[in-house]
C-alpha atoms as a PDB file:
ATOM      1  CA  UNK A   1      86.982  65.996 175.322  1.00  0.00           C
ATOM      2  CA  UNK A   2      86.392  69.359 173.963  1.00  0.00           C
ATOM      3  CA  UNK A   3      89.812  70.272 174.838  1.00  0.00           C
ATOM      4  CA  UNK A   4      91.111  67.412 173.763  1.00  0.00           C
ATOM      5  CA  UNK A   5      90.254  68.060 169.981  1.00  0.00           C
ATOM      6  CA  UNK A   6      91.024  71.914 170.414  1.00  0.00           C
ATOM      7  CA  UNK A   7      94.399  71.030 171.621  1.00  0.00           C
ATOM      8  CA  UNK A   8      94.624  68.483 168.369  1.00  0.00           C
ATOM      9  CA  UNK A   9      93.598  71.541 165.745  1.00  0.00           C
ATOM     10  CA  UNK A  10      95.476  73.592 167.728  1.00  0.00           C
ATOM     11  CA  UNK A  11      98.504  71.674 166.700  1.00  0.00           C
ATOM     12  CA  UNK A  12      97.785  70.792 163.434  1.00  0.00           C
ATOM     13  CA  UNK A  13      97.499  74.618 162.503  1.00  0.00           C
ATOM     14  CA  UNK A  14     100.637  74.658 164.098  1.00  0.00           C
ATOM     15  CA  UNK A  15     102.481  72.182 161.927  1.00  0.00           C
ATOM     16  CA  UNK A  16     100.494  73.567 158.642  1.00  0.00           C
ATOM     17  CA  UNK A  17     102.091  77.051 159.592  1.00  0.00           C
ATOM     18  CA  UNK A  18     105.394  75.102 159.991  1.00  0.00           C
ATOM     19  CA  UNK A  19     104.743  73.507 156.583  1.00  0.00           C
ATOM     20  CA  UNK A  20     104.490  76.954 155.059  1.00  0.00           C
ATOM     21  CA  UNK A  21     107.090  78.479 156.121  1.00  0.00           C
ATOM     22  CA  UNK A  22     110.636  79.363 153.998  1.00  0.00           C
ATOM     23  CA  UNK A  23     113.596  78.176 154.601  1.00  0.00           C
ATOM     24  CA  UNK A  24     114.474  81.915 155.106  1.00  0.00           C
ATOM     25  CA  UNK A  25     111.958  82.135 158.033  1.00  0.00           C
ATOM     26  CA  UNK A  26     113.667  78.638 159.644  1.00  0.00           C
ATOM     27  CA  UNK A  27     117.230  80.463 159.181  1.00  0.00           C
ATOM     28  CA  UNK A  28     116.303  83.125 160.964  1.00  0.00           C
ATOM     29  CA  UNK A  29     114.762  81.561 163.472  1.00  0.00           C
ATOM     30  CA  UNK A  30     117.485  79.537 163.766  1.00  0.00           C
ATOM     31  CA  UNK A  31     115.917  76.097 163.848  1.00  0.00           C
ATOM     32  CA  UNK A  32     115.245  73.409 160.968  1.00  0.00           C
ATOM     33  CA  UNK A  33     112.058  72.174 160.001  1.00  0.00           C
ATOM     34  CA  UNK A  34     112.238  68.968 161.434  1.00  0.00           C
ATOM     35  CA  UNK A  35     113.101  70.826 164.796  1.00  0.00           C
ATOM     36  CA  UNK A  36     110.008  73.291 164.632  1.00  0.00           C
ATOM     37  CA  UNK A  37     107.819  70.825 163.362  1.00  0.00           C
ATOM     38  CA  UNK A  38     109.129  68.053 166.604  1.00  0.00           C
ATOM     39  CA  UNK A  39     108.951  71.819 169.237  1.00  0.00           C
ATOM     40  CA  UNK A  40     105.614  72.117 167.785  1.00  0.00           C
ATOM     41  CA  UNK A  41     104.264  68.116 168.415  1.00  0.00           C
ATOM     42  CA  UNK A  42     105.659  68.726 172.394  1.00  0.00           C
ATOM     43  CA  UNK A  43     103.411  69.006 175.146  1.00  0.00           C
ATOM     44  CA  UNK A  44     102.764  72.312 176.011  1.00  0.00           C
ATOM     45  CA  UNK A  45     104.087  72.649 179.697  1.00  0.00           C
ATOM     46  CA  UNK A  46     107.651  71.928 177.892  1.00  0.00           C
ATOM     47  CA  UNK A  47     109.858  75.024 178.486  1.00  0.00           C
ATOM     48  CA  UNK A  48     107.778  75.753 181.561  1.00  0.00           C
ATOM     49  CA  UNK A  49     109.043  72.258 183.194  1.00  0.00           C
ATOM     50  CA  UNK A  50     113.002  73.044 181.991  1.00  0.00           C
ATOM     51  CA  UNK A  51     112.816  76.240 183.248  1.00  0.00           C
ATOM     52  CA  UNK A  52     111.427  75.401 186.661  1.00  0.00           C
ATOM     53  CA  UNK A  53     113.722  72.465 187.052  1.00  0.00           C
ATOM     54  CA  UNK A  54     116.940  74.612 185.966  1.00  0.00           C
ATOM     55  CA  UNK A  55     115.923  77.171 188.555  1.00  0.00           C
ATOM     56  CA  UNK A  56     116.304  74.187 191.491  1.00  0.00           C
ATOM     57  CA  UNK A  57     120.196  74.212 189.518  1.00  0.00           C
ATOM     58  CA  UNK A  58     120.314  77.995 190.140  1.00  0.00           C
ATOM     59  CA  UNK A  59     120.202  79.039 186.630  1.00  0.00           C
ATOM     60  CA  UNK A  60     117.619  81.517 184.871  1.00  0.00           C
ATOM     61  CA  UNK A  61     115.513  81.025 181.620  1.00  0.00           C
ATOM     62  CA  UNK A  62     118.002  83.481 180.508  1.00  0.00           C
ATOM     63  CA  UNK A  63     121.065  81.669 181.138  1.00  0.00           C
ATOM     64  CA  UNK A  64     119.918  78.965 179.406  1.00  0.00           C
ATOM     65  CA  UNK A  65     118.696  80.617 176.428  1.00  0.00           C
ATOM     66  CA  UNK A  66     122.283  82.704 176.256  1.00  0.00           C
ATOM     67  CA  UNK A  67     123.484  79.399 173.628  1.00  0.00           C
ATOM     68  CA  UNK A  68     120.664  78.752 171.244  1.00  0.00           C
ATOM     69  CA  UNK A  69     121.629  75.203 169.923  1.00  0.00           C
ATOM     70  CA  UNK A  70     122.164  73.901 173.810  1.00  0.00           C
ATOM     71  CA  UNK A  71     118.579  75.116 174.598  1.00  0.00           C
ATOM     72  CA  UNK A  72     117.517  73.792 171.412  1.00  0.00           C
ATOM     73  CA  UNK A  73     118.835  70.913 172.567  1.00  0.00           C
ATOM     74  CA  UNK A  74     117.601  71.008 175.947  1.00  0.00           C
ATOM     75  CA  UNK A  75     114.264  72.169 175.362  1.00  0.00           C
ATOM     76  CA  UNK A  76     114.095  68.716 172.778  1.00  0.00           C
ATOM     77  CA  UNK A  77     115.830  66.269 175.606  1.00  0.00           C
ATOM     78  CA  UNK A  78     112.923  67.752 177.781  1.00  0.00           C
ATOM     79  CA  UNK A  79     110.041  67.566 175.324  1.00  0.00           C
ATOM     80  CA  UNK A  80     110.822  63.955 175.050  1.00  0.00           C
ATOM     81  CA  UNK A  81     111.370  62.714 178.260  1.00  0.00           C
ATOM     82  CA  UNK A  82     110.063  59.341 179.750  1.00  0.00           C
ATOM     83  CA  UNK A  83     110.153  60.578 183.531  1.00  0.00           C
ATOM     84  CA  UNK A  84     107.722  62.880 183.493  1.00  0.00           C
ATOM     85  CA  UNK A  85     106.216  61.672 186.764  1.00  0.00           C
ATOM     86  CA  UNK A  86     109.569  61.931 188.520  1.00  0.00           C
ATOM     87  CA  UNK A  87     109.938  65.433 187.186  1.00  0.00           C
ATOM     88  CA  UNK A  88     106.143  66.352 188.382  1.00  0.00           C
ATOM     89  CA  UNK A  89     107.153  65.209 192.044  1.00  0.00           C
ATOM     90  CA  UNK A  90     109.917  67.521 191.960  1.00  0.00           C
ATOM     91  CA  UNK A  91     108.593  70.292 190.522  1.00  0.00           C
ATOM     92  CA  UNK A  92     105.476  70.133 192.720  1.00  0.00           C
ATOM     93  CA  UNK A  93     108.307  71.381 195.490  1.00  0.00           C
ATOM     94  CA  UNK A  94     110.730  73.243 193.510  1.00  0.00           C
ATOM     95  CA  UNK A  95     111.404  75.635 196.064  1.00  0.00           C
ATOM     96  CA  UNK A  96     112.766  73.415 198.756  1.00  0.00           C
ATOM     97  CA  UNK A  97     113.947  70.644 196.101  1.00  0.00           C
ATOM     98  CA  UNK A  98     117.808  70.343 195.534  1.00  0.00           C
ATOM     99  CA  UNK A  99     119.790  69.163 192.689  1.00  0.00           C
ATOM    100  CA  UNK A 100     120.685  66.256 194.085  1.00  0.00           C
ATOM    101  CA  UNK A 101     116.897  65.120 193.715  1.00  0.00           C
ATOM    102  CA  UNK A 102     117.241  65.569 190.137  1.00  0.00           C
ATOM    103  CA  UNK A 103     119.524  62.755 188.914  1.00  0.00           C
ATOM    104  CA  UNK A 104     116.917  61.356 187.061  1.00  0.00           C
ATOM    105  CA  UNK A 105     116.445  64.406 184.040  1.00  0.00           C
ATOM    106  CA  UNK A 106     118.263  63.926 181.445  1.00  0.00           C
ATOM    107  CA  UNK A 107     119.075  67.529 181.330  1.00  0.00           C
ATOM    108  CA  UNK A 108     120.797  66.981 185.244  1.00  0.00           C
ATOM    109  CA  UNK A 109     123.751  67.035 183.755  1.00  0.00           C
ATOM    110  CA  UNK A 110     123.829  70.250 181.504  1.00  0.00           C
ATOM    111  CA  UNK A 111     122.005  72.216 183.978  1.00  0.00           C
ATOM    112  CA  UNK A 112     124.812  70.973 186.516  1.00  0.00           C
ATOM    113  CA  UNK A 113     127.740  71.869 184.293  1.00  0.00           C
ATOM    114  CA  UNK A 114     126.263  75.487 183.226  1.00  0.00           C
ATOM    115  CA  UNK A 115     125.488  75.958 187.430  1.00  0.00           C
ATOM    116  CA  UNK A 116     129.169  75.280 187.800  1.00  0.00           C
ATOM    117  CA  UNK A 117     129.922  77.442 185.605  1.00  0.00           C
ATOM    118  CA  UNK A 118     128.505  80.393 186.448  1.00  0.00           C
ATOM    119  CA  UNK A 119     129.580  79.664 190.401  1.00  0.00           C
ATOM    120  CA  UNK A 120     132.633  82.299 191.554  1.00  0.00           C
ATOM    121  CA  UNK A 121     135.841  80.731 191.758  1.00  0.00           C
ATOM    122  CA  UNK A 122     137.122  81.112 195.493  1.00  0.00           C
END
């Protein structure tokens, strides 16, 4: 319980400091308000869970974070997911799990096109 209610303050300091800040400070961190203040209501294991589930894909924190609105993006799609139990299964074997287990993220498909990408040519 007592982490419960730290974990509530700890977000509602969270959104205060959102509150506060300019729109100078969203510019340069290159996000709106509305998008900090939604990053900021996400559970915490968020970006953790992408990046682990984009490494099955072959791809690095790093290459997703190389386009700012697409991992904006991402990082949102994945903060609001509804198959978080699916996604726990297959992160709980990441290292032996292929993309082919993943069809159920709704980032499958961005995390396929960028490993495509970044795949040599032949």
């Amino acid at each position: 319980m007592r982490e419960r209610l730290q974990a509530v303050f700890a977000r509602w300091r969270s959104l205060n400091e959102i509150a506060a800040l300019s729109g100078r400070d969203l510019h340069d961190m290159g996000m709106t308000r509305h998008q900090a203040e939604d990053f900021a209501r996400m559970p915490a294991d968020t970006t953790a869970r992408l990046v682990k589930m984009a490494a099955i894909f072959g791809l690095t924190e790093a290459e997703l974070q190389a386009e700012h609105n697409a991992w904006l993006e991402m990082v949102q799609t994945c903060g609001h997911c509804g198959v978080r139990r699916e996604c726990a299964g297959v992160l709980g074997h990441a290292e032996t799990a292929h993309p082919d287990e993943c069809g159920f993220c709704p980032n499958a498909a961005e995390y396929a096109d960028r490993a495509a990408m970044k795949a040599p040519l032949d």
